[in-house]
Structures are given as C-alpha cells and as structure tokens.
C-alpha atoms as a PDB file:
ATOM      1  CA  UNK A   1     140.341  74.579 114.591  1.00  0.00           C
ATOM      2  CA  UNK A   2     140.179  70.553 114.546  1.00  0.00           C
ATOM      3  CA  UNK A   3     144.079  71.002 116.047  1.00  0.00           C
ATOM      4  CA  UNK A   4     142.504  73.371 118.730  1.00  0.00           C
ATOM      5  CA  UNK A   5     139.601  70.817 119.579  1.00  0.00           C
ATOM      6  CA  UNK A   6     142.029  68.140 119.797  1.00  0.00           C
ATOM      7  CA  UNK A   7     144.350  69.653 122.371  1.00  0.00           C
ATOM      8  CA  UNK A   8     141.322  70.550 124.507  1.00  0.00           C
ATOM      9  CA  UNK A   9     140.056  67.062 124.516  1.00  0.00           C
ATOM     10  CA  UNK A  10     143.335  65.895 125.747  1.00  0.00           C
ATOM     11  CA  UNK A  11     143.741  68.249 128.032  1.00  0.00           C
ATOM     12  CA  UNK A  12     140.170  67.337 129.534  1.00  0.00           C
ATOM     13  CA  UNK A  13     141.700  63.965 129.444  1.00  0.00           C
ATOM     14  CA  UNK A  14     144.945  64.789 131.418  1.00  0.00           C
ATOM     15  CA  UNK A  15     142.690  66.603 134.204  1.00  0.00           C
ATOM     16  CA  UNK A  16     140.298  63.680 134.832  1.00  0.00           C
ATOM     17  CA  UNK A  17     142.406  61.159 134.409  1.00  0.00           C
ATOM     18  CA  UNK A  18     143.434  61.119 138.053  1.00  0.00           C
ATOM     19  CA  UNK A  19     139.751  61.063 138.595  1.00  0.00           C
ATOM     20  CA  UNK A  20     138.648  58.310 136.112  1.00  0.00           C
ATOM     21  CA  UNK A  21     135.855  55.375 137.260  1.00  0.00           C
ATOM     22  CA  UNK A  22     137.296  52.131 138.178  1.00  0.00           C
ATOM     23  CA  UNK A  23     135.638  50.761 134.887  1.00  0.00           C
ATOM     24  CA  UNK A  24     137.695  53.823 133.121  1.00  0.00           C
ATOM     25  CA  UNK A  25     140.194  52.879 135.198  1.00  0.00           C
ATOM     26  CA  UNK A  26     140.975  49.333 134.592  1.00  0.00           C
ATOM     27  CA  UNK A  27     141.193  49.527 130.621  1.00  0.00           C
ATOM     28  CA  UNK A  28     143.839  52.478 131.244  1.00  0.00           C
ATOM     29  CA  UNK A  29     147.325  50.842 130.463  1.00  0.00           C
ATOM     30  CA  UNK A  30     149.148  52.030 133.582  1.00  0.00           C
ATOM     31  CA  UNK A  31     148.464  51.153 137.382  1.00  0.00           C
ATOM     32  CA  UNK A  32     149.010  53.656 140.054  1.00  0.00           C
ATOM     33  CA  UNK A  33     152.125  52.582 142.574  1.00  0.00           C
ATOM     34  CA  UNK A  34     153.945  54.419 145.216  1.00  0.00           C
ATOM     35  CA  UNK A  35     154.606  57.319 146.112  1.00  0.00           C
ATOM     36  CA  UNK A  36     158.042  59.557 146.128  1.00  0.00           C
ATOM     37  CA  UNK A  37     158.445  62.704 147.782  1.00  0.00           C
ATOM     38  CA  UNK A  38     161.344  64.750 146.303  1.00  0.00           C
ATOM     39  CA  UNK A  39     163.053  67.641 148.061  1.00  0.00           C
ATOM     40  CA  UNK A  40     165.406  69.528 146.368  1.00  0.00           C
ATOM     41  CA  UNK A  41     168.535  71.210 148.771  1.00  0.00           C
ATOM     42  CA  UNK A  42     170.745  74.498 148.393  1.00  0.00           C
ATOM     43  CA  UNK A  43     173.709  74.106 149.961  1.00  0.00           C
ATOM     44  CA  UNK A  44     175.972  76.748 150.952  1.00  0.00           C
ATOM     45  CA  UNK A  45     179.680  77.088 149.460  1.00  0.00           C
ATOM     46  CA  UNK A  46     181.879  75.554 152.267  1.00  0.00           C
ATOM     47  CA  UNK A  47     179.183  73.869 154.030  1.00  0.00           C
ATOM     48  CA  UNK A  48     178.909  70.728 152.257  1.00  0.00           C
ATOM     49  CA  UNK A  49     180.345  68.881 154.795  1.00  0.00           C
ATOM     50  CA  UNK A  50     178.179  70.036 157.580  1.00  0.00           C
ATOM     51  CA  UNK A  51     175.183  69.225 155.825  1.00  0.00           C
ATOM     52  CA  UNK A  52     176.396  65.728 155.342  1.00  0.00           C
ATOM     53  CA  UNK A  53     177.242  65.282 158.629  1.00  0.00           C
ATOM     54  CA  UNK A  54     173.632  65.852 159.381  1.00  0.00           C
ATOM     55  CA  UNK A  55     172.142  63.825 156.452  1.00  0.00           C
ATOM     56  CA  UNK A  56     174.515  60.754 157.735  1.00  0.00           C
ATOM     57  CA  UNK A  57     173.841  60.858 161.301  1.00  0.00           C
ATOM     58  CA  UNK A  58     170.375  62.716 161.499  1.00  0.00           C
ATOM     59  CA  UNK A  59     168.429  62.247 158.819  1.00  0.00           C
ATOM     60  CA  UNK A  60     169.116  58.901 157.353  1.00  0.00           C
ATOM     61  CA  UNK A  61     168.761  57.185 161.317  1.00  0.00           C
ATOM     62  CA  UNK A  62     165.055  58.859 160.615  1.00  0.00           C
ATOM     63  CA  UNK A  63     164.286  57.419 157.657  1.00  0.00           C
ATOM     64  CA  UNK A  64     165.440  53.968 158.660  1.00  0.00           C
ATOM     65  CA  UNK A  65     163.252  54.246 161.729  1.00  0.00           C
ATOM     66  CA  UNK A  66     159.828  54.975 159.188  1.00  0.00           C
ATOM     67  CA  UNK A  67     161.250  52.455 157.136  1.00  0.00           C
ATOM     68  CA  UNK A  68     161.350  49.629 159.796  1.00  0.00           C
ATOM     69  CA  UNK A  69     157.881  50.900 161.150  1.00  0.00           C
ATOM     70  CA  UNK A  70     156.404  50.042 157.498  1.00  0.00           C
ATOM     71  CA  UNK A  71     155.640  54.097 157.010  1.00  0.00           C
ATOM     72  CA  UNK A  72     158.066  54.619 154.408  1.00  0.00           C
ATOM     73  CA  UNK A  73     159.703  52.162 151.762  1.00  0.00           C
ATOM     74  CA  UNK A  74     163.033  53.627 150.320  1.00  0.00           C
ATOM     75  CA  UNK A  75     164.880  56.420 150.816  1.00  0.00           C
ATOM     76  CA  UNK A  76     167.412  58.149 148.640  1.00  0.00           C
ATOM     77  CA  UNK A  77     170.256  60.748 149.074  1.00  0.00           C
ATOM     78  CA  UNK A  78     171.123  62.075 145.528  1.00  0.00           C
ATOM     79  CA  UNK A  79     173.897  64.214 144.431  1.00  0.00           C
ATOM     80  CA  UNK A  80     173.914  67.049 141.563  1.00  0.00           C
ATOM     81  CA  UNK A  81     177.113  66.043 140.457  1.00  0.00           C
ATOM     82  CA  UNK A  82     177.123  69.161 137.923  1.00  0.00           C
ATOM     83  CA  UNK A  83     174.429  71.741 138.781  1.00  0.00           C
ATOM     84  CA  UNK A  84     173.756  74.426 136.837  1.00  0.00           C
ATOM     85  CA  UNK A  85     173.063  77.881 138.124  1.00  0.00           C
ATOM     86  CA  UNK A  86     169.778  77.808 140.298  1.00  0.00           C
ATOM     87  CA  UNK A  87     169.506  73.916 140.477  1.00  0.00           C
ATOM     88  CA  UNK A  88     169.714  72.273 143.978  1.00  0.00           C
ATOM     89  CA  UNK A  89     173.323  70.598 144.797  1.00  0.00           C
ATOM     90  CA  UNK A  90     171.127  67.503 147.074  1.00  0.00           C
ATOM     91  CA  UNK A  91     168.151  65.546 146.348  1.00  0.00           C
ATOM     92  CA  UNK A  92     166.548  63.739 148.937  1.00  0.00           C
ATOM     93  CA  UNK A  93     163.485  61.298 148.336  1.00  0.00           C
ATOM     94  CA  UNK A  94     161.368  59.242 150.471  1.00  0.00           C
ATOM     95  CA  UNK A  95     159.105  56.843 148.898  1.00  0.00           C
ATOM     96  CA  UNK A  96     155.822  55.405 150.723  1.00  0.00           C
ATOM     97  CA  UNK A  97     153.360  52.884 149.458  1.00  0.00           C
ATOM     98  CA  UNK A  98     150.208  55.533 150.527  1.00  0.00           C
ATOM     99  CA  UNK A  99     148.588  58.559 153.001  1.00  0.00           C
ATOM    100  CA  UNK A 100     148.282  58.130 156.430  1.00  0.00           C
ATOM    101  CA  UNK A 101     144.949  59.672 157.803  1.00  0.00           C
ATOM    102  CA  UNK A 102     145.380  62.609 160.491  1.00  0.00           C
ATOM    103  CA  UNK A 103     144.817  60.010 163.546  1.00  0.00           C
ATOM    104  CA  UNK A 104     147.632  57.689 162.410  1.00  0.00           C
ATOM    105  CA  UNK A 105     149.723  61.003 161.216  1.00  0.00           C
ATOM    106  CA  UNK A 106     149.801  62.160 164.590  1.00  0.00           C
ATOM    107  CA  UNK A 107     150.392  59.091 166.271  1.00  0.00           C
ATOM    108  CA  UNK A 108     153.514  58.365 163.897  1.00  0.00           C
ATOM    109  CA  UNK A 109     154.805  62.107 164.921  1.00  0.00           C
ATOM    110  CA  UNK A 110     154.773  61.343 168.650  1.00  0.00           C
ATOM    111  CA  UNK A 111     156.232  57.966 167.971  1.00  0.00           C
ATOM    112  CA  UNK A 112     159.185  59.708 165.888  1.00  0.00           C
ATOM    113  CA  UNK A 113     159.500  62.389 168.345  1.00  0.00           C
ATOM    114  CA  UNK A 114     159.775  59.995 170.793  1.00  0.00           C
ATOM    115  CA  UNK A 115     162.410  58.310 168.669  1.00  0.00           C
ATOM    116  CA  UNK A 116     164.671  61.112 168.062  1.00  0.00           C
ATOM    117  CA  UNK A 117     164.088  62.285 171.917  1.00  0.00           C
ATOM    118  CA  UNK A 118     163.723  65.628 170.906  1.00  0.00           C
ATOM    119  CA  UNK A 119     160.484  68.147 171.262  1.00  0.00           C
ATOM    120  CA  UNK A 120     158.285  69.794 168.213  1.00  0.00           C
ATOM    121  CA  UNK A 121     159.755  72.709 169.747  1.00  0.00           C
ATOM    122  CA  UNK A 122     163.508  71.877 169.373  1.00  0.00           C
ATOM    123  CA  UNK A 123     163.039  69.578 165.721  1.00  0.00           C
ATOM    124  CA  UNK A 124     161.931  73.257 164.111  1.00  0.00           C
ATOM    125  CA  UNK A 125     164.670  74.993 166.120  1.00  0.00           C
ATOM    126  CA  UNK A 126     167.299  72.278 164.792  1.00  0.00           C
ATOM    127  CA  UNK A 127     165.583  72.722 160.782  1.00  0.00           C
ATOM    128  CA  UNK A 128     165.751  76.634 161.549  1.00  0.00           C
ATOM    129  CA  UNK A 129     169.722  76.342 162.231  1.00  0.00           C
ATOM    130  CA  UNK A 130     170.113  74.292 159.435  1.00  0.00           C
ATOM    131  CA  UNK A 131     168.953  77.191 157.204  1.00  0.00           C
ATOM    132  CA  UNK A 132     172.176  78.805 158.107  1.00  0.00           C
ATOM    133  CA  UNK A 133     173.754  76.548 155.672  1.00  0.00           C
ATOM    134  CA  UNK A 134     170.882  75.134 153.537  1.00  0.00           C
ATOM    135  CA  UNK A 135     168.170  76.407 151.621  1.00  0.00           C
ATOM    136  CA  UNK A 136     164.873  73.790 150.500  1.00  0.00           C
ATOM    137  CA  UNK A 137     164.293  74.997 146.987  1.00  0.00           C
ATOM    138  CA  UNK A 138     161.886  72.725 145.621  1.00  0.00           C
ATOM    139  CA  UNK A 139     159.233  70.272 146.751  1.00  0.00           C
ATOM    140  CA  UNK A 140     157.698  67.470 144.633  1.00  0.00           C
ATOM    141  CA  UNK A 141     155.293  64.207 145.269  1.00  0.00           C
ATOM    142  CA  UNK A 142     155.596  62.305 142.190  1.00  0.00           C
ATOM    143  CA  UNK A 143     153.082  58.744 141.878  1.00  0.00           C
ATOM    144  CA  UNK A 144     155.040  55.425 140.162  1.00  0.00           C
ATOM    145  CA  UNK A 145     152.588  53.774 137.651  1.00  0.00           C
ATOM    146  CA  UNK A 146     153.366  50.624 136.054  1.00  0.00           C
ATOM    147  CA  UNK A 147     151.845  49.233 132.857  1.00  0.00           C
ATOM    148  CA  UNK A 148     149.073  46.422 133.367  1.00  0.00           C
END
C-alpha cells in the first residue's frame, strides 16, 4: 500500500508540475526553454526524391523566412537512417522561443502567405498533393528545460 501511495503522490506531482507557483517554481532544478515542434513523415517507396525536392526548395526557404522574422529559432530536417516497420522515414522540427497570440498568429500567416505568393486556398491544395507521396504520422511539441 505505502508503494501504491507513493506512485500516486508522484503522479500528482508530474500533473502539477507544469502548473507549480513561481515560489514552487524557482526551487525546482530545471528552467523551462524553448520550444520544438516535431513532425514525423511517411514517405512513399520511390518518392523519396520528390519529397526532397520539396523539403529543399519549399519548405526549408519557409523556415528561413520565420527564422529571419525572429518567429522561429532552428529548424531541422532529420533522417531515419534505419526505420523499423511503422516508424516515419523524415523528421522535421522547428524550434521557437514561445506562442504567438491569435492577433500576431494571423498577422504572421498573411505575412508568410504573402511571402510564398501563394493563397490559403492553393498552400492546402499544394499539402493535399503532397499526400500523394507522403503521409504525417506523428505530431509532437516537446519544451527544452535546463538545470538552474
């Protein structure tokens, strides 16, 4: 039972951590840091370099645009050198310092649409064509923290 009580206090812990008081939070041992957004990407057999293609024209002159607007920080395109069955073949992360609030979310849209000189309208027709050849299996937003 004392094994059982134990796990349920740290459990509590584990939940309200993320929510602890700044005077909780300042004796806990780790600071909270950035943010990285990991996707994880399917790729169909034979369509490798197609995808690339896009990654190394499309998506990477997107990410340096956030990045020299001060949106984003880093980037990343990683390869699954060996996946296993089920396990994306591409990750790609983006890493940002914190939220942006709907007003400024919007306003950075238009300013990327703008950017790319493409529509709402033809950026989801473009991501729909790409699922042709590419699936997004997995979605994650993981937080850096740092010791004190």
């Amino acid at each position: 039972m004392n094994t059982f009580k134990t796990l349920m206090t740290a459990a509590a812990l584990a939940v309200t951590l993320p929510f602890a008081t700044s005077a909780v939070a300042q004796e806990f041992p780790l600071e909270a840091g950035e943010y990285t957004e990991v996707s994880g990407i399917f790729v169909n057999d034979g369509a490798e370099f197609q995808y690339a293609q896009h990654l190394a024209d499309n998506w990477v002159r997107l990410q340096e645009y956030a990045k020299t607007q001060g949106w984003i920080t880093d980037y990343e395109i990683l390869i699954n050198v060996n996946p296993r069955e089920g396990e994306p073949h591409i990750y790609l992360t983006t890493t940002f310092a914190a939220f942006a609030d709907k007003a400024e979310q919007e306003r950075r849209n238009t300013q990327m649409n703008e950017f790319a000189q493409r529509s709402v309208q033809q950026l989801i027709s473009e991501s729909g064509d790409r699922a042709e050849y590419r699936t997004v299996m997995s979605s994650m937003l993981l937080q850096e923290y740092t010791p004190r």
